[in-house]
Every structure is written in C-alpha cells, then in structure tokens.
N, C-alpha and C. Protein backbone atom coordinates (compact mmCIF):
# COMPACT_ATOMS: atom_id res chain seq x y z
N UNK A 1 -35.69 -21.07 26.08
CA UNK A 1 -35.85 -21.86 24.87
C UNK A 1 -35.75 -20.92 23.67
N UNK A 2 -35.08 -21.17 22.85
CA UNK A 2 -34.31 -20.46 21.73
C UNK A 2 -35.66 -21.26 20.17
N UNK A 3 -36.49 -20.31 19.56
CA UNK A 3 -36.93 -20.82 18.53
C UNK A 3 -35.88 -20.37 17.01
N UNK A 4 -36.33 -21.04 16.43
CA UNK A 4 -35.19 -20.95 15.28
C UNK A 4 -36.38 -21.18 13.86
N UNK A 5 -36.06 -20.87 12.88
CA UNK A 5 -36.76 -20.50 12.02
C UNK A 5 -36.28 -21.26 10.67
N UNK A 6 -36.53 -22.03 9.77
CA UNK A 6 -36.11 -23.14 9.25
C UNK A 6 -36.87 -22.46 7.61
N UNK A 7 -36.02 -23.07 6.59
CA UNK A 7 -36.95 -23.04 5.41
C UNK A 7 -36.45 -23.78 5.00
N UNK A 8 -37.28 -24.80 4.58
CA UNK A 8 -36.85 -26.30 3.85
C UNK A 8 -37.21 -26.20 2.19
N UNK A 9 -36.44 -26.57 1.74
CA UNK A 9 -36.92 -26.68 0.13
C UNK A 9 -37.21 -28.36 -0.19
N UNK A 10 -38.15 -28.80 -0.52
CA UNK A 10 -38.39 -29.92 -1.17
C UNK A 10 -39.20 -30.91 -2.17
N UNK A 11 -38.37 -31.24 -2.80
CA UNK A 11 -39.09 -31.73 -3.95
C UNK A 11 -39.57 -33.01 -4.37
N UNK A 12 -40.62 -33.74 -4.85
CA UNK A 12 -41.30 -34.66 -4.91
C UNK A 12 -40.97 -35.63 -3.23
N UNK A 13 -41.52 -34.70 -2.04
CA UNK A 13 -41.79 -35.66 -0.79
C UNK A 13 -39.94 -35.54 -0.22
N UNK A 14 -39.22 -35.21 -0.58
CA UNK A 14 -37.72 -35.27 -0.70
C UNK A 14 -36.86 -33.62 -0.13
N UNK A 15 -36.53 -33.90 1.01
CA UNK A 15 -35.71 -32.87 1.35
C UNK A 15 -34.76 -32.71 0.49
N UNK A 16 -34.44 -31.36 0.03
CA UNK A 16 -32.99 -30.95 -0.45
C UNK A 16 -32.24 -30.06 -0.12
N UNK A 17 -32.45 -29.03 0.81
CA UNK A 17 -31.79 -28.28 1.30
C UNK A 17 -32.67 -27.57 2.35
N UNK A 18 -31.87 -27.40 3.49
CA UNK A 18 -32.33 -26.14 4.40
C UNK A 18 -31.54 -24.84 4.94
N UNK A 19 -32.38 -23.68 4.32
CA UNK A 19 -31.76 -22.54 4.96
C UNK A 19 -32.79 -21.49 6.56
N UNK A 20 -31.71 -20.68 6.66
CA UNK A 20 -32.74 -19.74 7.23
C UNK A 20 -32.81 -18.79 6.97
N UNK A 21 -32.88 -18.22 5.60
CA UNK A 21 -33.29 -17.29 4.79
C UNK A 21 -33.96 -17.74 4.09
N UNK A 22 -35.23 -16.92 3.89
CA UNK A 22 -36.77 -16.85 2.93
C UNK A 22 -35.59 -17.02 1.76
N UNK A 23 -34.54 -15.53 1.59
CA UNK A 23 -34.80 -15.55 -0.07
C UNK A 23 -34.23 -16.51 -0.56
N UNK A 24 -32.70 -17.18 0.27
CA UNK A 24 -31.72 -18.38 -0.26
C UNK A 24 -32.49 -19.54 -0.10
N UNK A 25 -34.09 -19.54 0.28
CA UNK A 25 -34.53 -21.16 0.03
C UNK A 25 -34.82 -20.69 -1.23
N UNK A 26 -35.55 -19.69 -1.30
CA UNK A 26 -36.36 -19.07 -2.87
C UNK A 26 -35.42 -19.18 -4.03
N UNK A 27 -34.27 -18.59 -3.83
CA UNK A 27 -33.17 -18.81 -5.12
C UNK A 27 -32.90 -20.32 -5.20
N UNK A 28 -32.78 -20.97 -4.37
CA UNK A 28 -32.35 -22.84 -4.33
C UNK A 28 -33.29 -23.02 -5.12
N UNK A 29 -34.91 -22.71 -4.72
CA UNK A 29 -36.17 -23.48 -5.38
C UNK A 29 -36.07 -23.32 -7.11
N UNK A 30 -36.09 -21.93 -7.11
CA UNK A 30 -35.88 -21.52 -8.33
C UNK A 30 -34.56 -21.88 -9.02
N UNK A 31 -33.59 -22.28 -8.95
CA UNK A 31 -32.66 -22.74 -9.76
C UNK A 31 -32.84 -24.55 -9.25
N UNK A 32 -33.55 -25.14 -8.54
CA UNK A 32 -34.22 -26.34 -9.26
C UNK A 32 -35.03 -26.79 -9.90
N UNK A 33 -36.13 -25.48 -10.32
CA UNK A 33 -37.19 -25.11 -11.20
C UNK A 33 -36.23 -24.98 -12.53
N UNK A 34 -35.30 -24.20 -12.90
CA UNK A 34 -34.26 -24.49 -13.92
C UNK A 34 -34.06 -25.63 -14.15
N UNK A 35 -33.40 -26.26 -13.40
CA UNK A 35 -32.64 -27.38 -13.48
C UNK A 35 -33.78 -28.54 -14.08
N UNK A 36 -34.78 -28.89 -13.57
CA UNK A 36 -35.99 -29.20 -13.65
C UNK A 36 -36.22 -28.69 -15.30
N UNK A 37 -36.43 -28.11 -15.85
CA UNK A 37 -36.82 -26.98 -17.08
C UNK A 37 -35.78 -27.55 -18.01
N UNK A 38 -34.07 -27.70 -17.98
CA UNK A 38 -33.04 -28.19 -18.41
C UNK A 38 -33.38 -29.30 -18.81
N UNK A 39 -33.14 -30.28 -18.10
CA UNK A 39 -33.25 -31.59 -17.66
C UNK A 39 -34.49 -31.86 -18.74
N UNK A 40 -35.80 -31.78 -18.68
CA UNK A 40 -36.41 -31.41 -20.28
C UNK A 40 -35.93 -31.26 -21.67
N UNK A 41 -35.47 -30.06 -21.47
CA UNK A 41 -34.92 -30.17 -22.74
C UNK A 41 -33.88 -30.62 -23.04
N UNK A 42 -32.82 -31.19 -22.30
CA UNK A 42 -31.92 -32.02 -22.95
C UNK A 42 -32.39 -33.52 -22.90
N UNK A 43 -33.39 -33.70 -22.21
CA UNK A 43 -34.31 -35.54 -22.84
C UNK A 43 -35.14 -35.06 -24.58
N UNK A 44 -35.05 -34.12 -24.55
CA UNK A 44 -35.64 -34.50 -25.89
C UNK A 44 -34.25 -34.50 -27.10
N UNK A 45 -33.44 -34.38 -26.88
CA UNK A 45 -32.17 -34.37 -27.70
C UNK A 45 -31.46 -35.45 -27.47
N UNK A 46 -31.00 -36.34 -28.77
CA UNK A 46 -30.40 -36.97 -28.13
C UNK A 46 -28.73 -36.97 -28.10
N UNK A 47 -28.50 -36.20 -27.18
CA UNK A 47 -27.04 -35.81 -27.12
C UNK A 47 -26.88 -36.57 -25.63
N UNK A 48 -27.30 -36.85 -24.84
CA UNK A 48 -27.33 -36.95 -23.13
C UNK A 48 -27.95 -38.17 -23.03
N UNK A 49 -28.09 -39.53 -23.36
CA UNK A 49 -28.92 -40.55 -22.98
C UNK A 49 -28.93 -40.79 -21.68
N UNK A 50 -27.76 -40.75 -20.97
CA UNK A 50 -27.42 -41.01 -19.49
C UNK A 50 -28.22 -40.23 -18.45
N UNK A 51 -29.73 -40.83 -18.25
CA UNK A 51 -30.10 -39.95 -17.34
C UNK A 51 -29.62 -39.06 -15.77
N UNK A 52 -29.09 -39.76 -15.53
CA UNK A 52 -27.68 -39.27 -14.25
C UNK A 52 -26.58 -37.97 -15.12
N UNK A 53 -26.05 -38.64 -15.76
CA UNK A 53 -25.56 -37.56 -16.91
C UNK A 53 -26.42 -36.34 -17.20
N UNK A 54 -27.31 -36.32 -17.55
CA UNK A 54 -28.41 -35.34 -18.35
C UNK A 54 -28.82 -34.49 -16.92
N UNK A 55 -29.07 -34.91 -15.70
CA UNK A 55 -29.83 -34.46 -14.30
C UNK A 55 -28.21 -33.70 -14.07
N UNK A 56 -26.82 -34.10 -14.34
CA UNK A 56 -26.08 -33.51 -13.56
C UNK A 56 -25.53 -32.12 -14.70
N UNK A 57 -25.77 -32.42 -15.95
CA UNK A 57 -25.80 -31.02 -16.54
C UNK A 57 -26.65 -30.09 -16.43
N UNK A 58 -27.55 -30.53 -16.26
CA UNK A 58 -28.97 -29.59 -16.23
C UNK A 58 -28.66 -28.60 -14.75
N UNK A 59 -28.00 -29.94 -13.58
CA UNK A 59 -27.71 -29.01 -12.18
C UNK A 59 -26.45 -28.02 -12.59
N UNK A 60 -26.09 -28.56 -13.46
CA UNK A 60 -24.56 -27.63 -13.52
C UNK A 60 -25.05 -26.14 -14.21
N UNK A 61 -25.76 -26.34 -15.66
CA UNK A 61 -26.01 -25.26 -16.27
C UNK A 61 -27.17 -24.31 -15.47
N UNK A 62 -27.89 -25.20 -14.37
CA UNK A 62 -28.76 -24.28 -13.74
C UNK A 62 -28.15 -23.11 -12.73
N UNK A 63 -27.03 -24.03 -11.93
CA UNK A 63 -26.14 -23.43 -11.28
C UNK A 63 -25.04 -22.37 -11.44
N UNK A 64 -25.00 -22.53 -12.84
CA UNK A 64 -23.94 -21.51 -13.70
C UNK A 64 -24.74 -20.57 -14.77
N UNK A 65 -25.90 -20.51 -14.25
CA UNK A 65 -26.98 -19.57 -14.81
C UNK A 65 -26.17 -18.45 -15.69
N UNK A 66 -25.22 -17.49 -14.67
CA UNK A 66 -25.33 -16.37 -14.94
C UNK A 66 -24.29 -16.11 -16.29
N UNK A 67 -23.81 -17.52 -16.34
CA UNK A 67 -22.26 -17.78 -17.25
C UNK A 67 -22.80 -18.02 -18.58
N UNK A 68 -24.31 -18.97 -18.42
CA UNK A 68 -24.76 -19.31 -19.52
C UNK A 68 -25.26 -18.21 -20.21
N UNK A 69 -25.98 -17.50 -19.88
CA UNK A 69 -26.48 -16.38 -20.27
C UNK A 69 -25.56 -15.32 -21.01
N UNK A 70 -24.21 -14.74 -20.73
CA UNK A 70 -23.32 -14.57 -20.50
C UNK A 70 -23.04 -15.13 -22.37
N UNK A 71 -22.60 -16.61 -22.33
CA UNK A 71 -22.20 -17.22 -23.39
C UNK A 71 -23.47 -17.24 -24.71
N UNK A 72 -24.52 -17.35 -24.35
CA UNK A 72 -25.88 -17.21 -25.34
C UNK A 72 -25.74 -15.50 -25.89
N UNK A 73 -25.18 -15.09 -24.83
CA UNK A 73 -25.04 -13.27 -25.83
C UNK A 73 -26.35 -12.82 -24.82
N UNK A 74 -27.15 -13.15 -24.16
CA UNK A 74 -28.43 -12.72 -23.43
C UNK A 74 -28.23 -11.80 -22.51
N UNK A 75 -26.77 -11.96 -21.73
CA UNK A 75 -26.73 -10.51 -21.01
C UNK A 75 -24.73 -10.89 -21.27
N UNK A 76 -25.04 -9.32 -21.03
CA UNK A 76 -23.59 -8.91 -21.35
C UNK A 76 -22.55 -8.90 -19.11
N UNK A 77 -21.28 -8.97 -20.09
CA UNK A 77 -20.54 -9.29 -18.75
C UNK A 77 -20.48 -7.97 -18.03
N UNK A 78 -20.27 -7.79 -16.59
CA UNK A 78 -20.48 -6.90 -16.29
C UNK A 78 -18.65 -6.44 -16.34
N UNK A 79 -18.08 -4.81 -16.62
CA UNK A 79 -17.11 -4.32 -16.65
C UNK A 79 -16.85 -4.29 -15.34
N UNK A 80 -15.80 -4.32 -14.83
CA UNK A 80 -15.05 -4.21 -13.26
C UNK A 80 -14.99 -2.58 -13.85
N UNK A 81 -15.48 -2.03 -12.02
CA UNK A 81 -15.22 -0.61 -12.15
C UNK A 81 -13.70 0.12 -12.90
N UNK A 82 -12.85 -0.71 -12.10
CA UNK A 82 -10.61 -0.42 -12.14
C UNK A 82 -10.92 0.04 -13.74
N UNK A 83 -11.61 -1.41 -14.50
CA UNK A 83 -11.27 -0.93 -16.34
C UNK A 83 -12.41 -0.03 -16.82
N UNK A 84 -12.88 0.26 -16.67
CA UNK A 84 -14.02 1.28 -16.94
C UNK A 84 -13.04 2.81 -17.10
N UNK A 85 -12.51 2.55 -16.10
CA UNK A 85 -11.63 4.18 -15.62
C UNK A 85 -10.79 3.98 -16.16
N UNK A 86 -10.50 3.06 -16.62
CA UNK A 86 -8.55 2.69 -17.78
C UNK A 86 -9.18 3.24 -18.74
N UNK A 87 -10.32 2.99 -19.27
CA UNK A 87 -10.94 2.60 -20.53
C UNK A 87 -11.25 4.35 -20.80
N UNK A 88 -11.50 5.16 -19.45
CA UNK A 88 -11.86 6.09 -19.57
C UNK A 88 -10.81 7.35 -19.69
N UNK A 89 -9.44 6.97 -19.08
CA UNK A 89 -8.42 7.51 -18.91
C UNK A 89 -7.31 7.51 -20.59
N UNK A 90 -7.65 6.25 -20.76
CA UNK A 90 -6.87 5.79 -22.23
C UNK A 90 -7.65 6.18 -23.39
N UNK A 91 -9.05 6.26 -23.94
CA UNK A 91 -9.97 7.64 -24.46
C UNK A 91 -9.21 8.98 -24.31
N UNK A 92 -9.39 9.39 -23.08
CA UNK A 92 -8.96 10.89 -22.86
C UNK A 92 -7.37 10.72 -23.43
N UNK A 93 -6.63 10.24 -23.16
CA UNK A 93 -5.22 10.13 -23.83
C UNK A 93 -5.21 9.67 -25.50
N UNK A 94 -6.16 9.42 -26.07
CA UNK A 94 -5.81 9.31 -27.65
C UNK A 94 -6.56 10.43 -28.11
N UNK A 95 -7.53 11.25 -27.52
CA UNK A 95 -8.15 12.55 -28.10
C UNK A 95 -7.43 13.60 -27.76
N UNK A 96 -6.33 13.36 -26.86
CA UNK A 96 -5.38 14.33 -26.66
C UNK A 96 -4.42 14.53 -27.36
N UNK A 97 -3.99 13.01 -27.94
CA UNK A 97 -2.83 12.74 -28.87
C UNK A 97 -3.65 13.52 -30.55
C-alpha cells in the first residue's frame, strides 16, 4: 500500500486546488490571499461593477504579480545574463574608441 501525501488549499469550506508540495499549496494560498486583497480594492472603485468581472481581474493581476510590480516601477526587470555581457562588451568598445 502506497501512502501519498496531499495538500489541499481551501477556501470558505471550498476546495480549490491540490498539490503535493508544501510550498506550491503555500504560493496558490498566498496568491489567493492577493487575489482576495485585489478584489477589495477594486469594489471600492467604481471602475469594475461586474462582480465576476472584478473576481476575474483581481485573479489575473494576482497571478501576474510579478508583471505588476514590474509596471508600478516596484521592482525592476531582471537583465538576461547574453545582454549584460553585450552591454559589457559594447562599454569596453566605446572607451576604446
């Protein structure tokens, strides 16, 4: 007999996902704790009346966390190593020039 190890995430009595990783239930929980947090503040605006509407931006912008952040100026994009070394190679070629 094979045991298996389950982590359920769920919210108000309501399954929503199961993994079997601690941390990927933990990141799910926490970006429905976002989403949750969102979903707030766009009911107090009234840009979103459509509650279905308003729940599926809130999942979107929770889900695209790292983009939003990103666009707010809050963290910067990360450089791909390849241009770093262009960036570093093309420097050394105009202090040479």
């Amino acid at each position: 007999m094979a045991v298996i190890v389950k982590y359920v995430v769920e919210r108000n009595g309501e399954e929503k996902m199961t993994f079997t990783s601690k941390a990927e239930a933990d990141a799910y929980d926490k970006m429905l704790d976002m989403a949750d947090e969102l979903f707030e503040l766009l009911g107090k605006s009234d840009l979103v009346e459509d509650e279905g509407k308003q729940e599926e931006l809130a999942m979107y912008l929770a889900k695209n966390k790292e983009e939003v952040l990103y666009a707010l100026g809050a963290k910067r994009k990360p450089v791909p190593k390849k241009a770093k070394k262009l960036e570093a190679v093309e420097d050394a070629e105009e202090d040479a020039a």
